[in-house]
Protein backbone atom coordinates (compact mmCIF):
# COMPACT_ATOMS: atom_id res chain seq x y z
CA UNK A 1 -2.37 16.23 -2.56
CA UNK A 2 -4.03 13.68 -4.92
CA UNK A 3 -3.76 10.17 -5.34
CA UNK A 4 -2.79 10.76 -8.76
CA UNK A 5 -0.46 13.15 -8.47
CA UNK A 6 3.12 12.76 -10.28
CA UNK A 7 5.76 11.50 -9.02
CA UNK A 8 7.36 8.54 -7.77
CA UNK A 9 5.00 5.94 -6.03
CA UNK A 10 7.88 4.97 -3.27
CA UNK A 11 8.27 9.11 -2.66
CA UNK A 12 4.55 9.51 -2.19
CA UNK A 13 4.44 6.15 -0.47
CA UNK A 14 6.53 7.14 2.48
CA UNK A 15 4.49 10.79 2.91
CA UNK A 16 1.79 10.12 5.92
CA UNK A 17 -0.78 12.01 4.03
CA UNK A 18 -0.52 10.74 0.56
CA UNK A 19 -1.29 7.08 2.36
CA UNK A 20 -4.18 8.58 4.64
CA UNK A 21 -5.60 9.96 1.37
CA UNK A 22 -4.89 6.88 -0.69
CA UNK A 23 -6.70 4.74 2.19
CA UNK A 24 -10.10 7.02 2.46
CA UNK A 25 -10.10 6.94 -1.31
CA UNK A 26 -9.88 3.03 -1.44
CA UNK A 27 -12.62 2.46 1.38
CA UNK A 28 -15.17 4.67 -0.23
CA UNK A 29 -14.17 2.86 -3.19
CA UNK A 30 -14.63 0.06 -1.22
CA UNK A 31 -18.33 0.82 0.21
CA UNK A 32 -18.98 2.43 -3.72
CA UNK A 33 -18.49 -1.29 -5.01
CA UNK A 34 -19.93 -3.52 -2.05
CA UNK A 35 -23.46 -1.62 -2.72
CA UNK A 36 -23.11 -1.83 -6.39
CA UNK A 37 -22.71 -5.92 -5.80
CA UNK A 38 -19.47 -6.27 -7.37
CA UNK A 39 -18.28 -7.36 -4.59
CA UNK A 40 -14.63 -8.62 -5.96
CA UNK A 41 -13.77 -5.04 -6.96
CA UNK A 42 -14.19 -3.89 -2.85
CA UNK A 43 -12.76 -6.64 -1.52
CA UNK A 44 -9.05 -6.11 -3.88
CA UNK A 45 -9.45 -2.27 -2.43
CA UNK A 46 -9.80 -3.66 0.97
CA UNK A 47 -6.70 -6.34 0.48
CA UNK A 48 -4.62 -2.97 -1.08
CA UNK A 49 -5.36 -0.89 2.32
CA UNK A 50 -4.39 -3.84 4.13
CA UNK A 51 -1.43 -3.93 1.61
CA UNK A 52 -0.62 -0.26 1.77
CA UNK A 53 -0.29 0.59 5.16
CA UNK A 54 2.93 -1.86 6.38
CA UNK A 55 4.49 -0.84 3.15
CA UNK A 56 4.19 2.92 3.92
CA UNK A 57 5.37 2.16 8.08
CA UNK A 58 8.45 0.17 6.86
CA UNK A 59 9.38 3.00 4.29
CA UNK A 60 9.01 5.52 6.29
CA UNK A 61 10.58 4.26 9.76
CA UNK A 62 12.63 2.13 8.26
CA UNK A 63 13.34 2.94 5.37
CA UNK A 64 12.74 -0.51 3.89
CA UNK A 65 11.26 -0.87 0.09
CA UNK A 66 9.31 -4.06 0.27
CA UNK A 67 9.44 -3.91 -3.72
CA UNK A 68 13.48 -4.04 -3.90
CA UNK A 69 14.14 -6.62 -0.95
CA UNK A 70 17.88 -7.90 -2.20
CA UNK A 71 18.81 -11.87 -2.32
CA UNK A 72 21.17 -10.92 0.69
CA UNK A 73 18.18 -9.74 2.81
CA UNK A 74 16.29 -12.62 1.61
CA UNK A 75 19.16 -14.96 2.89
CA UNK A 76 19.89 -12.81 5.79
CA UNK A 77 15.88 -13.12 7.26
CA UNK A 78 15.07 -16.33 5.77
CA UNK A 79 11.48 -17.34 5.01
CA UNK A 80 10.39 -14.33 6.15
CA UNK A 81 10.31 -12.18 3.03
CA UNK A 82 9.42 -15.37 0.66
């Protein structure tokens, strides 16, 4: 499996190996930048790992999208999902 392959980001999302792919990608990409001194470039990769991983546990546990959280769920859990 690639990172690029085709297909729904949510479907790939919630596969274990798509994410473990996805996150060696992003820290070599990561390292790649932080030598090359650009060092805004690693630090979004870093954020997106950081990013990536609840989103894939919640999905696949839960099976919560964090991009389609409803206004009931918003009013239901409060601040927790502004």
């Amino acid at each position: 499996m690639t990172i690029g392959e085709s297909g729904n980001y949510k479907s790939n999302l919630a596969k274990e190996e798509y994410v473990k792919t996805a996150v060696a990608f992003l820290l070599w990409l990561a390292e790649r930048y932080e030598t090359d001194i650009n060092y805004a470039i690693g630090t979004i990769c870093l954020y997106r790992i950081l990013e990536m991983i609840p989103q894939h546990k919640l999905l696949s546990k839960h099976g919560i999208d964090c991009g389609k959280i409803s206004e009931e769920g918003k009013n239901e859990y409060g601040e927790a999902f502004v």
